[in-house]
Protein backbone atom coordinates (compact mmCIF):
# COMPACT_ATOMS: atom_id res chain seq x y z
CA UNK A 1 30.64 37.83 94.71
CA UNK A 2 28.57 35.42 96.35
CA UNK A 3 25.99 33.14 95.41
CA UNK A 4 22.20 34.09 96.58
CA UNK A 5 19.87 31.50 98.38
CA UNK A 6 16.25 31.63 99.29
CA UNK A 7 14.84 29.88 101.93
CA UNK A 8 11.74 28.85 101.77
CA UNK A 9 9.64 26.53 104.54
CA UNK A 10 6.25 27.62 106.73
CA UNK A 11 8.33 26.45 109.74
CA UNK A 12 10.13 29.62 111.68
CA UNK A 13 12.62 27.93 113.48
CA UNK A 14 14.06 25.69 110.44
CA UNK A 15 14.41 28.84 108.82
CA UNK A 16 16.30 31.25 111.26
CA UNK A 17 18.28 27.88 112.27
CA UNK A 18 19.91 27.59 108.45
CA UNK A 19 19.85 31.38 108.47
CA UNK A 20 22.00 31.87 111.48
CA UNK A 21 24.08 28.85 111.98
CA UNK A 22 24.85 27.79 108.13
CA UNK A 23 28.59 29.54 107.70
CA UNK A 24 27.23 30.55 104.12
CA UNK A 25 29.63 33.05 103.30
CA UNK A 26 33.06 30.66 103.63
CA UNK A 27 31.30 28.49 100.83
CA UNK A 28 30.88 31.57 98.87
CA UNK A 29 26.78 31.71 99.34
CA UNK A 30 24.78 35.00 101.31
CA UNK A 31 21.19 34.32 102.02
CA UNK A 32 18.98 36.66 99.90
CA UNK A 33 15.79 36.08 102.13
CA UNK A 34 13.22 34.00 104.22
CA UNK A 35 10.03 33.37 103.11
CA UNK A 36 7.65 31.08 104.80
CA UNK A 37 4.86 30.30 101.72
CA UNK A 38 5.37 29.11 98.37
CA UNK A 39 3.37 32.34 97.10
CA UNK A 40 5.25 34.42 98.55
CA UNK A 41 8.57 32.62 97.49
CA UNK A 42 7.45 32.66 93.97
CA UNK A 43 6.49 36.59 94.62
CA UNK A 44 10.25 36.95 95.86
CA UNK A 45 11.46 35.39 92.71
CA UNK A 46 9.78 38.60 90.69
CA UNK A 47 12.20 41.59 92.08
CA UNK A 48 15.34 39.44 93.38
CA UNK A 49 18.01 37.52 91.62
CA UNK A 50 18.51 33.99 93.21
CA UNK A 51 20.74 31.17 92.53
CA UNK A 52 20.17 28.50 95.14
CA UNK A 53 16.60 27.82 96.73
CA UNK A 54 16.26 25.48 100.04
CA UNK A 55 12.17 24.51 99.63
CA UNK A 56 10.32 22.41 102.30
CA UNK A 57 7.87 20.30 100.53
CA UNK A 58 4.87 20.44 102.62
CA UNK A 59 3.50 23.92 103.03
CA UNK A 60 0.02 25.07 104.00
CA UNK A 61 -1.73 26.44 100.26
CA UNK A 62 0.45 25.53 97.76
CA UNK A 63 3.16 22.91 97.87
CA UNK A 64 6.91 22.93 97.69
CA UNK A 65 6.30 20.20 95.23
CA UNK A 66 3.77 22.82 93.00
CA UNK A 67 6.51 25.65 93.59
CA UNK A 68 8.88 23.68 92.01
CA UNK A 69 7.25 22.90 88.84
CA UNK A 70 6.55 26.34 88.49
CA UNK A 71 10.35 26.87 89.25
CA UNK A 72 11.62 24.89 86.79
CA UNK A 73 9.69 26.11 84.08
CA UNK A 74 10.17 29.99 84.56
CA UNK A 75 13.52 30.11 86.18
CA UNK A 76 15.16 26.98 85.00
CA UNK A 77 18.60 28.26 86.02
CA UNK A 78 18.00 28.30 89.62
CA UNK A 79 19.00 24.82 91.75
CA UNK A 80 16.35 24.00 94.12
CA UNK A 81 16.82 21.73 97.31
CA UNK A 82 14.07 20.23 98.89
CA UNK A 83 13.79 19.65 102.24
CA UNK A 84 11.74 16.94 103.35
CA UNK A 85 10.72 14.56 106.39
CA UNK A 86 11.63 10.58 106.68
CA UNK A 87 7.97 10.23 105.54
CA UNK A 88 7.87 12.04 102.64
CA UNK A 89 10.73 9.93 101.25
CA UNK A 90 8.82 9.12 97.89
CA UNK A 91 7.94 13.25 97.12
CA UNK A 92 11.09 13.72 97.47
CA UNK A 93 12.02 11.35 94.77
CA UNK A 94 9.13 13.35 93.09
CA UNK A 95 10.97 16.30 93.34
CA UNK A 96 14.15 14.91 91.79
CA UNK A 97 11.85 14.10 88.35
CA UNK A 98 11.02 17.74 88.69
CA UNK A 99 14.61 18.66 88.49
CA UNK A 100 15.15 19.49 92.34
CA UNK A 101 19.39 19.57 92.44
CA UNK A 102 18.83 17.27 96.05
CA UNK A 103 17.18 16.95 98.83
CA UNK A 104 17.59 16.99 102.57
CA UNK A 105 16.15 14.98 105.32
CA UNK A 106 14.98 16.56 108.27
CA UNK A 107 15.88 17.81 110.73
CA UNK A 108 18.85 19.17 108.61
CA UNK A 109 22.39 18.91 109.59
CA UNK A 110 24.48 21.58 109.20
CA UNK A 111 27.29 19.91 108.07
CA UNK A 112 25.45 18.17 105.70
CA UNK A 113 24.60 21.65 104.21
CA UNK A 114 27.36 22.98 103.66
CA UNK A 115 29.56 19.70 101.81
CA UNK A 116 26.06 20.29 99.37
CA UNK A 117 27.18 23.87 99.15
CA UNK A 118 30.89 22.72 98.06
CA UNK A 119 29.19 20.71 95.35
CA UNK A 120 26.45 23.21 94.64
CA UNK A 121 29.79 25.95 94.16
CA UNK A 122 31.57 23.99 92.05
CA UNK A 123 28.75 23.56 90.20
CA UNK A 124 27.46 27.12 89.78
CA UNK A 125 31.07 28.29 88.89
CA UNK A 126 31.14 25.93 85.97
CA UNK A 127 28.00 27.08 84.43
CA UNK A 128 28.81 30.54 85.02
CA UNK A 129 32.14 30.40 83.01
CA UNK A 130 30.77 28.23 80.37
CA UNK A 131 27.21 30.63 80.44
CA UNK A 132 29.85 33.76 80.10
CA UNK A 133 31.87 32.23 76.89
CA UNK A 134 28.57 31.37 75.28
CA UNK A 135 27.03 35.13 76.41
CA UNK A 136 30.43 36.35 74.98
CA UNK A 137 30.33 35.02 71.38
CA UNK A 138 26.67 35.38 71.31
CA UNK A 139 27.48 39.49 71.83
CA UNK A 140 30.19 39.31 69.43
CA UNK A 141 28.33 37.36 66.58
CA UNK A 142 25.17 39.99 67.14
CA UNK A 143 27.36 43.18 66.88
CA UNK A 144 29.62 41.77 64.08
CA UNK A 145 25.86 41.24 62.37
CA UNK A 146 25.43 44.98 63.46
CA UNK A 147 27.93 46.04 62.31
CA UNK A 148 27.65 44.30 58.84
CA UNK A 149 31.26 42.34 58.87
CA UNK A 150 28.98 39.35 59.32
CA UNK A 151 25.55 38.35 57.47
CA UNK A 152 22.33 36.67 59.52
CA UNK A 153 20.62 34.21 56.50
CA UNK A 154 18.53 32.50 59.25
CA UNK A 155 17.73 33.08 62.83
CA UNK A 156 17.14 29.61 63.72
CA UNK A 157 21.11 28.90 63.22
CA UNK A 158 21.96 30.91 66.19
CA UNK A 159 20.96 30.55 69.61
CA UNK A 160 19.45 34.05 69.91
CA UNK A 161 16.87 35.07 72.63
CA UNK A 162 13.66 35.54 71.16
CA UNK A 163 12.63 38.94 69.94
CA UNK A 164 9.92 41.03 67.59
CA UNK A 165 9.05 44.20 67.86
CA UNK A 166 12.41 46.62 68.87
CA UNK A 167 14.03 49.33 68.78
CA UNK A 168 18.14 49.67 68.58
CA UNK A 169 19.44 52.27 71.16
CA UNK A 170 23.18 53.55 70.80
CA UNK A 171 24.66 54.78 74.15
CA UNK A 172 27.83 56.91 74.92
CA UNK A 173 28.76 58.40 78.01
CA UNK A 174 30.06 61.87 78.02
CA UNK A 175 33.07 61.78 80.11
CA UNK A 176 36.39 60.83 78.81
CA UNK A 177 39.72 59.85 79.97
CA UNK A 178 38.17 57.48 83.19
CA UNK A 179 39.56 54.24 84.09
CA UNK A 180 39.29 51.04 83.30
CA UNK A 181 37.25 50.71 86.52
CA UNK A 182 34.93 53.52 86.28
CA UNK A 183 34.26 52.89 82.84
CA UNK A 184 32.77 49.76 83.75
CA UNK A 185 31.16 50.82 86.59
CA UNK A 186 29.25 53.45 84.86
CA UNK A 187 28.01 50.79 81.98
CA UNK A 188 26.94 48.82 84.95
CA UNK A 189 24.69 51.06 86.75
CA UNK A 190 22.97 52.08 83.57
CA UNK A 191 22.69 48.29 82.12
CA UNK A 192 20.71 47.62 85.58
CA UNK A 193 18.74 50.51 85.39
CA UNK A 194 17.89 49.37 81.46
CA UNK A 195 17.14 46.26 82.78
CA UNK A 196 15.32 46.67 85.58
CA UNK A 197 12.34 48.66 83.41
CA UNK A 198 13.30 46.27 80.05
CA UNK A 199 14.63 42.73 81.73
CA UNK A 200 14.56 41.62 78.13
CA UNK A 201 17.05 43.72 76.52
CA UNK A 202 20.02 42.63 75.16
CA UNK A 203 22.81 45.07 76.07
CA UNK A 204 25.87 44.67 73.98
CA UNK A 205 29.43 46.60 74.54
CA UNK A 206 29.81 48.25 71.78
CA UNK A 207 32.86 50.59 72.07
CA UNK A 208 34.76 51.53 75.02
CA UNK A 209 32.75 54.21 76.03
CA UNK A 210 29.83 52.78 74.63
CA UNK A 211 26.90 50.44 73.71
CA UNK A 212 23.87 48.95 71.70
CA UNK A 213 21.31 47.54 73.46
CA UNK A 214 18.20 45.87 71.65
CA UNK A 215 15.28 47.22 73.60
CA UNK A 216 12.08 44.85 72.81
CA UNK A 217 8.61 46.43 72.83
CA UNK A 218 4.98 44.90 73.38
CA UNK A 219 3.17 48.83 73.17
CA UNK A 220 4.41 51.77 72.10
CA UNK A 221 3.08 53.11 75.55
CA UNK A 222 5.76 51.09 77.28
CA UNK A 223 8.71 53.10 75.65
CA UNK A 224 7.43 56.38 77.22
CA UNK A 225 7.83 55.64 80.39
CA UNK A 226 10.98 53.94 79.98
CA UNK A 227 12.35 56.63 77.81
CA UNK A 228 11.53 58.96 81.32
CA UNK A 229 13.37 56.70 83.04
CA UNK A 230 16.43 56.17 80.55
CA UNK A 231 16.83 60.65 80.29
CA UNK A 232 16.77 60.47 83.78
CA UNK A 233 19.03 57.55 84.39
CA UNK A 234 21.52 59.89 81.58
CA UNK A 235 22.26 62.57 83.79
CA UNK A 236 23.90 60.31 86.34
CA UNK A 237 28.10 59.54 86.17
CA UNK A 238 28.49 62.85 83.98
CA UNK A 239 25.83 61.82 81.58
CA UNK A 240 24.99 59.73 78.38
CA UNK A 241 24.30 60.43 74.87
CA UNK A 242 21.72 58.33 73.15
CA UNK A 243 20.53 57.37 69.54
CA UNK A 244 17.33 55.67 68.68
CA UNK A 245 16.51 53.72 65.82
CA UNK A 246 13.24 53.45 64.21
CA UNK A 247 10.85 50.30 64.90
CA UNK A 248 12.41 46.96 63.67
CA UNK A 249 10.80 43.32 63.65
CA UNK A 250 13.39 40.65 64.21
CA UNK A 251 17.22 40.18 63.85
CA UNK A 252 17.36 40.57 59.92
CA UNK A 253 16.97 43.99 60.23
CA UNK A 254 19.72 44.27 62.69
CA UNK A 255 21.99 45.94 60.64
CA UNK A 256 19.73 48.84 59.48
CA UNK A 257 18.61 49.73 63.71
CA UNK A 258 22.74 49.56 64.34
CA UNK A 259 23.47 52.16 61.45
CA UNK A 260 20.33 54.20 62.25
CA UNK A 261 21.13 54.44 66.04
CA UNK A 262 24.71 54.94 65.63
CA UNK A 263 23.61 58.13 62.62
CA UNK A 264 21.23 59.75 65.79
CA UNK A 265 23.90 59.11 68.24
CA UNK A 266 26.24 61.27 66.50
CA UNK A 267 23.98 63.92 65.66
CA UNK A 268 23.07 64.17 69.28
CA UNK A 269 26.85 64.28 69.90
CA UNK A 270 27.02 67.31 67.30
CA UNK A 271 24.97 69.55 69.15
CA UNK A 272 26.18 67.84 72.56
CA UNK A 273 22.95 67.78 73.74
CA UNK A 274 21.46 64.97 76.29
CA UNK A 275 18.66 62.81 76.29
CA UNK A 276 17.65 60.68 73.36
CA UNK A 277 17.55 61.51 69.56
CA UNK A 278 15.43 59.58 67.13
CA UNK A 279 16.49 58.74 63.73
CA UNK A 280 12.76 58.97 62.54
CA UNK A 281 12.93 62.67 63.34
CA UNK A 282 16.83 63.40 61.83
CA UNK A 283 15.75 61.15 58.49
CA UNK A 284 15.61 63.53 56.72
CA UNK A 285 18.55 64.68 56.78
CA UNK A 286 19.89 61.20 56.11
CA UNK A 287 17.87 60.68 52.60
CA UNK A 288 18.19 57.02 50.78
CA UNK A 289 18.76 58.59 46.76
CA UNK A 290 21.99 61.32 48.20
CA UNK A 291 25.20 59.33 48.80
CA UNK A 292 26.13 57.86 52.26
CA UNK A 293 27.91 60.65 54.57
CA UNK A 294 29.10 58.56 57.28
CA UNK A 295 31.92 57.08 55.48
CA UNK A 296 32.86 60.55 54.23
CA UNK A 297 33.02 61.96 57.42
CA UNK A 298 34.96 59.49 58.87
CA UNK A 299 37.28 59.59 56.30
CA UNK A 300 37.82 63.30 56.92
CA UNK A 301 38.45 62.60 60.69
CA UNK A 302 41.08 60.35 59.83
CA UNK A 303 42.49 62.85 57.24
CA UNK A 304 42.33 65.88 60.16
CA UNK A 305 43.81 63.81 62.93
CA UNK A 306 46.94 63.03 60.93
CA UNK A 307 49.78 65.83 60.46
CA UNK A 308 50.82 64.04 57.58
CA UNK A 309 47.02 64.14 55.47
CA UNK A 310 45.69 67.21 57.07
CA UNK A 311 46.65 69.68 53.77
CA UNK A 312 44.75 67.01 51.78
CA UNK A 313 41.41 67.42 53.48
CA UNK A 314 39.92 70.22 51.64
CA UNK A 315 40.91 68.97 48.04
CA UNK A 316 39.13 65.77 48.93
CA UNK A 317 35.92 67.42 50.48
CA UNK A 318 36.29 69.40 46.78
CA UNK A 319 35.64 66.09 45.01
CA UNK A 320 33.25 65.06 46.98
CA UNK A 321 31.03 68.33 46.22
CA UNK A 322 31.78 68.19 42.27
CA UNK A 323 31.04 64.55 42.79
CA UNK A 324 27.74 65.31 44.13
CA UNK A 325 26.75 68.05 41.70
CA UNK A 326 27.83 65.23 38.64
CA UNK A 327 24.86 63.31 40.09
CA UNK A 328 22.62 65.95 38.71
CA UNK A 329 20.97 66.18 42.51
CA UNK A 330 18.60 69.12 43.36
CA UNK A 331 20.02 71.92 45.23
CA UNK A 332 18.33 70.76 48.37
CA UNK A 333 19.41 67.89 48.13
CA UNK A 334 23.29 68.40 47.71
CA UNK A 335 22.48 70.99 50.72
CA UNK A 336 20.49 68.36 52.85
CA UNK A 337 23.41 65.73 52.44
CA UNK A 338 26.30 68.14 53.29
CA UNK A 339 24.74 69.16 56.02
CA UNK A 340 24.36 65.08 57.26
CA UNK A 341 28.40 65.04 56.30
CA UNK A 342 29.01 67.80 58.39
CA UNK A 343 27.23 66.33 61.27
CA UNK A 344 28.54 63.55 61.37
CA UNK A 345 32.00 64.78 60.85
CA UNK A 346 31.13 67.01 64.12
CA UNK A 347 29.78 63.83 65.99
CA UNK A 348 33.04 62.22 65.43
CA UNK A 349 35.45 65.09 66.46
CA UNK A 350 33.69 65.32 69.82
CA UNK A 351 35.77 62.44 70.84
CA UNK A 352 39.42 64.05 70.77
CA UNK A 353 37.89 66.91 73.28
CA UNK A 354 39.58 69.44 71.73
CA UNK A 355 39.76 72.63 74.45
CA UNK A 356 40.70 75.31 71.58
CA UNK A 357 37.81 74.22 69.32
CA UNK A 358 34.25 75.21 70.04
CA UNK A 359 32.55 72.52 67.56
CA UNK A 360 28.95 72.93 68.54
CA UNK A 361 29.44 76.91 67.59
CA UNK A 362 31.18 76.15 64.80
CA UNK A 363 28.87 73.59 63.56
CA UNK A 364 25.58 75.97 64.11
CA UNK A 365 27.57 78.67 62.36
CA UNK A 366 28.16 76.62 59.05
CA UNK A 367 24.65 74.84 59.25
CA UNK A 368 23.04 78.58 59.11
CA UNK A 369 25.16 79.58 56.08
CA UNK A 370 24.61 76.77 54.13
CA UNK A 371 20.96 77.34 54.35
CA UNK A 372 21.11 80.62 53.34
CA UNK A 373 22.82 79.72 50.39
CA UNK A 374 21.08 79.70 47.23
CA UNK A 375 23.25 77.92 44.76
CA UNK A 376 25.81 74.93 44.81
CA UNK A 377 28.71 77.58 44.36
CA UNK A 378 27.85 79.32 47.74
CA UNK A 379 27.32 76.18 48.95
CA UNK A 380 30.72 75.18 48.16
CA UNK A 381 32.75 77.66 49.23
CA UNK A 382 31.03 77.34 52.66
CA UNK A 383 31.70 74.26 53.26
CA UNK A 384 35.24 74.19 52.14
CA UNK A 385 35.92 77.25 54.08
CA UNK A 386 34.95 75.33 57.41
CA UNK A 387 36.41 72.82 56.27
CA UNK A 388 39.87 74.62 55.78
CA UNK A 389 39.03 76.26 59.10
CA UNK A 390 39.15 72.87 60.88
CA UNK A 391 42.33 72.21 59.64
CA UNK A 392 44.18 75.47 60.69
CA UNK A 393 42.76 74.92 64.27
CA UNK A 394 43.93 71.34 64.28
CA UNK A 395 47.30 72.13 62.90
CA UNK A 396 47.40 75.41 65.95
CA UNK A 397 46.37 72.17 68.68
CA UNK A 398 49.36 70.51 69.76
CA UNK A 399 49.69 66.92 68.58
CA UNK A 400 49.93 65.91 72.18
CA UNK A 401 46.71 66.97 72.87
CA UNK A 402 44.99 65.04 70.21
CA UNK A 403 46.47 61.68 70.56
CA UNK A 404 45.81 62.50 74.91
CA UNK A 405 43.55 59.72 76.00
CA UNK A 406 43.04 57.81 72.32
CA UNK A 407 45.82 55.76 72.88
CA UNK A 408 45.03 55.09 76.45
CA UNK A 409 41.13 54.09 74.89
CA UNK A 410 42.83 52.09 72.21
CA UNK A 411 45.03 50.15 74.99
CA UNK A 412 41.56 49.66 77.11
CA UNK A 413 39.56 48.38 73.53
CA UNK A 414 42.20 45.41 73.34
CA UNK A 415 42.02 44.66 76.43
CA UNK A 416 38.40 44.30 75.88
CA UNK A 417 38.18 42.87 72.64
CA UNK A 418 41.54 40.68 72.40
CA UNK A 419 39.44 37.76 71.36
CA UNK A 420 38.08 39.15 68.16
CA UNK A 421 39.85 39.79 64.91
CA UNK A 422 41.24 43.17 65.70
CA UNK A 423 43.23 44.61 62.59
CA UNK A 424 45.24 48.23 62.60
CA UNK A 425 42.67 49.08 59.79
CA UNK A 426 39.74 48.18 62.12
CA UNK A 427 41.01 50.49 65.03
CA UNK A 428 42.02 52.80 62.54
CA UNK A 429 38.08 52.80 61.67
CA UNK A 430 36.96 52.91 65.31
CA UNK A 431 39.04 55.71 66.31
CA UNK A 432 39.07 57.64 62.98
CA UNK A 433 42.40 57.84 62.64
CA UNK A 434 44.76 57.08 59.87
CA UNK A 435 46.20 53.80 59.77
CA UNK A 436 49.73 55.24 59.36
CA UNK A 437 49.20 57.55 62.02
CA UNK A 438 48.03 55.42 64.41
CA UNK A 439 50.76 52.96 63.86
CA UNK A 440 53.44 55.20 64.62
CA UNK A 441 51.58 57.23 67.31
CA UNK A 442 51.29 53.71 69.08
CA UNK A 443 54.67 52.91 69.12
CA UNK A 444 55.42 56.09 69.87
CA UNK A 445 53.39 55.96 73.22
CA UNK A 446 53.86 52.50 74.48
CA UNK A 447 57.68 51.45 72.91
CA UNK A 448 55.51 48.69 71.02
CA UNK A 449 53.85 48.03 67.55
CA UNK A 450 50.26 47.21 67.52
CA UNK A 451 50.77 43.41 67.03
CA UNK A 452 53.45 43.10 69.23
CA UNK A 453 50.94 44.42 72.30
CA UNK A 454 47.70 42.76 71.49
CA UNK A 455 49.71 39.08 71.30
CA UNK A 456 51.07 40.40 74.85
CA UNK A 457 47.84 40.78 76.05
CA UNK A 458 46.64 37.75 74.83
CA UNK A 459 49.05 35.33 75.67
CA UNK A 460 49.17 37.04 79.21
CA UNK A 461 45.44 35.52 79.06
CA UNK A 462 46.18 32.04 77.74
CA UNK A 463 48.87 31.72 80.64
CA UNK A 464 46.44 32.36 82.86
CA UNK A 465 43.42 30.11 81.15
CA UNK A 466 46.15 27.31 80.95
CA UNK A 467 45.93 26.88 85.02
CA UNK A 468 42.86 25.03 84.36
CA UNK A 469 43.89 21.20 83.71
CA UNK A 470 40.47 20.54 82.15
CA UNK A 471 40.71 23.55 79.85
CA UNK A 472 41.30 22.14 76.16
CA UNK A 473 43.77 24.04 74.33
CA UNK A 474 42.10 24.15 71.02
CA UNK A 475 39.28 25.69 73.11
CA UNK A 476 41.83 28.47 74.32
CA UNK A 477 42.77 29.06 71.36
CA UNK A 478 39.35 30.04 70.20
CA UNK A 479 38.82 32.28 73.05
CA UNK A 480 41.94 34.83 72.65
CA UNK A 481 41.08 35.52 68.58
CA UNK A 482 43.33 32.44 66.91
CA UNK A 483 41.24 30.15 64.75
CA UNK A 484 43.97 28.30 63.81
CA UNK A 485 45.57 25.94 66.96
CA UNK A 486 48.81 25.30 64.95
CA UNK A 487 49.19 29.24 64.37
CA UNK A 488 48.66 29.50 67.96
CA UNK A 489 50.75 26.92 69.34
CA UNK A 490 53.46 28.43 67.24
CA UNK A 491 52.69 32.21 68.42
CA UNK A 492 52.90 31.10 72.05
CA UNK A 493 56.51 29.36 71.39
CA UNK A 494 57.66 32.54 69.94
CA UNK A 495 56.24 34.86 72.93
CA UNK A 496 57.46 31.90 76.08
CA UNK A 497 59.92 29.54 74.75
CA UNK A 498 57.66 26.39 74.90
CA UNK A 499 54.22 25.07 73.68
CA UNK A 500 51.22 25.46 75.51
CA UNK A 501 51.36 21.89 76.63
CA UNK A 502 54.87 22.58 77.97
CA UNK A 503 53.62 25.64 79.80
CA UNK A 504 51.30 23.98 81.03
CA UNK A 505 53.33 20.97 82.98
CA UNK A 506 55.78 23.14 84.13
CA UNK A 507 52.61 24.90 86.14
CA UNK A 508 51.78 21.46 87.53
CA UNK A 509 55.72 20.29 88.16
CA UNK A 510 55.75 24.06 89.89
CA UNK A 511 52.78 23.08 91.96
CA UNK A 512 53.85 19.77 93.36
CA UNK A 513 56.97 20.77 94.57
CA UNK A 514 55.83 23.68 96.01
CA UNK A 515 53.38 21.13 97.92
């Protein structure tokens, strides 16, 4: 990837010269485009990403001078060097006051450019890496919020971008089993699409397959057309499912839009349909004073998905329903919150792409008799009849194809996710499968336990991280997931032999002599 400049300067020649005989691309720049007013520079600046800007100072209409104050207070990021005649010596010193990165007399020298660009690289590179650690715990801190393992008591503690009126937007792409590569590819062509209608969402990965973007809103009118643009942009790379949460002001009601997104995601999953699916029009079936299904059903995933529990899933779906009816509930609604179980107990067998079990028919089927029944006994034996039915399909499935492709996605999340406090229990959660299980399907399929690959994978990355000299150590520790430097010190010993200080000299002894 290279860095993109913008020249800017009412003179023709000065700007094909740099164009054409600047060797941009060995300094790891491209030029983005030529522009020869300030207006239309600043026009450019709407519709194109740019890093570097070269900006006479003396234009006809406005000045490089005015462009640059303009610059620096809308696109503060960018580094702008202005180019300027012997004569205008003292704007130039203007321009540095402005926060211009430098300036250049004319007419330039090309050398002269490109030792800038070395400096203007190095430069760049460091505030990308430090802008991609910050953008990195800033995601993690706002889906741990999300996700409720962390609590948000005031905004003005965290660095967070601005925001009011939003909505939360769950996103999962249909096709399973891709690479690493593709995966990311496909999050990548919908995040720009997202972005390019909504440049101030904040698009979080949120799973493997998925994520949560925060999708900010000045007029209802504005989500229409974007919601056109989102179905459409869903049909591409095998298509998307989405979730929408209702209207939320601000970050403290973060963790409501998550669970309310995530609840319409899965019912769209259930009845693997496309497009988008609103939690305002599935409330219902959600309601506040009937107990909380989600935990249920993924409880009964976990139960399915494991040889060992399966034969214990209908007993426990039995409690559950005497549990409800001991609440002295209404008929409709022990009915209404079943029927919320059972989709979301649907949404989260969709994953494991099971070939011998048609869920969406299955689902429709049970979702019919239940509302035909007329009291909680018929109610009952309907849904522990599906219930049972599940289980005898699962147990008919071979095992091999249920764990095909989870433990492949559970290698991938890791990877992903190394630097966060990843537990057996919290995979266990994410991929609805029984901690016991997964354990010894994991070592099963890789020869390892869960802890002994995740330190693998993250000491693989502190070996690398530890070619920086100016890296601090405490700081790597931090970034693979170990609060604790003296834990981590003493977990890279273990896994290498020697200390991280150690490793790292015998890098720099390696590099001399190899001098």
């Amino acid at each position: 990837m290279s860095y993109q400049v913008l020249i800017v300067d009412d003179e023709e020649i000065v700007c094909r010269g740099m164009a054409q005989f600047v060797k941009w691309q060995e300094h790891g720049f491209s030029v983005s485009g030529i522009v020869y007013l300030a207006e239309e520079g600043l026009k450019y600046l709407e519709h194109h990403h740019i890093d570097v800007i070269f900006l006479d100072i003396r234009m006809p209409q406005m000045s490089g001078l005015e462009m640059l104050k303009i610059i620096a207070e809308k696109y503060p990021s960018i580094k702008t060097v202005i180019l300027s005649g012997f004569s205008e010596f003292s704007y130039a010193k203007e321009a540095i006051r402005y926060g211009a990165y430098d300036y250049l007399n004319k007419p330039v020298n090309l050398k002269e450019i490109e030792n800038l660009l070395d400096r203007l690289a190095l430069e760049l590179d460091k505030e990308e890496k430090e802008s991609t650690v910050k953008r990195s715990r800033l995601e993690a801190l706002l889906l741990s919020i999300a996700r409720g393992h962390s609590k948000i008591n005031s905004v003005e503690q965290y660095e967070f971008p601005p925001i009011s009126n939003w909505y939360g937007l769950s996103m999962e792409m249909m096709p399973r089993g891709l690479t690493e590569e593709t995966i990311l590819q496909y999050k990548d062509d919908l995040r720009q699409e997202i972005e390019l209608v909504i440049p101030d969402a904040i698009i979080l990965n949120n799973q493997i397959y998925g994520m949560f973007a925060l999708i900010p809103f000045q007029d209802p009118v504005e989500i229409s057309s974007f919601i056109n643009i989102l179905e459409q942009a869903g049909q591409r790379n095998g298509g998307w499912f989405f979730g929408g949460s209702k209207y939320k002001n601000g970050y403290l009601e973060l963790p409501d839009a998550y669970d309310e997104a995530e609840q319409a995601l899965r019912y769209n999953k259930a009845r693997e349909g496309c497009g988008i699916i609103w939690y305002k029009n599935i409330e219902m079936l959600f309601p506040k004073e009937v107990p909380e299904m989600s935990e249920v059903a993924g409880e009964l995933v976990s139960m399915l998905t494991n040889p060992e529990e399966r034969d214990k899933a209908v007993s426990y779906m039995e409690m559950l329903l005497n549990n409800l009816l001991d609440k002295q509930l209404s008929m409709l609604q022990i009915q209404t919150a079943c029927i919320g179980g059972l989709i979301e107990l649907n949404g989260n067998l969709q994953n494991l792409k099971l070939k011998t079990i048609d869920l969406r028919e299955s689902l429709n089927s049970i979702l019919e008799r239940i509302l035909l029944c007329h009291d909680f006994q018929g109610t009952k034996a309907c849904i522990l009849d599906y219930v049972k039915k599940l289980s005898d399909k699962l147990c008919e499935a071979d095992e091999q194809q249920i764990s095909k492709g989870i433990i492949y996605d559970i290698q991938m999340y890791i990877k992903r996710h190394y630097q966060e406090p990843i537990t057996l229990q919290h995979l266990a959660e994410q991929f609805y499968l029984h901690p016991n299980y997964l354990s010894r399907l994991f070592k099963e399929k890789t020869g390892q336990n869960f802890i002994e690959y995740i330190t693998e994978i993250r000491m693989n990355k502190v070996k690398e991280m530890l070619e920086d000299p100016d890296a601090k150590i405490s700081d790597i520790s931090q970034a693979v997931g170990y609060e604790n430097p003296r834990y981590f010190s003493k977990v890279f010993k273990q896994t290498t032999g020697v200390t991280p200080s150690e490793y790292r000299e015998q890098i720099t002894n390696h590099k001399d002599t190899s001098k």
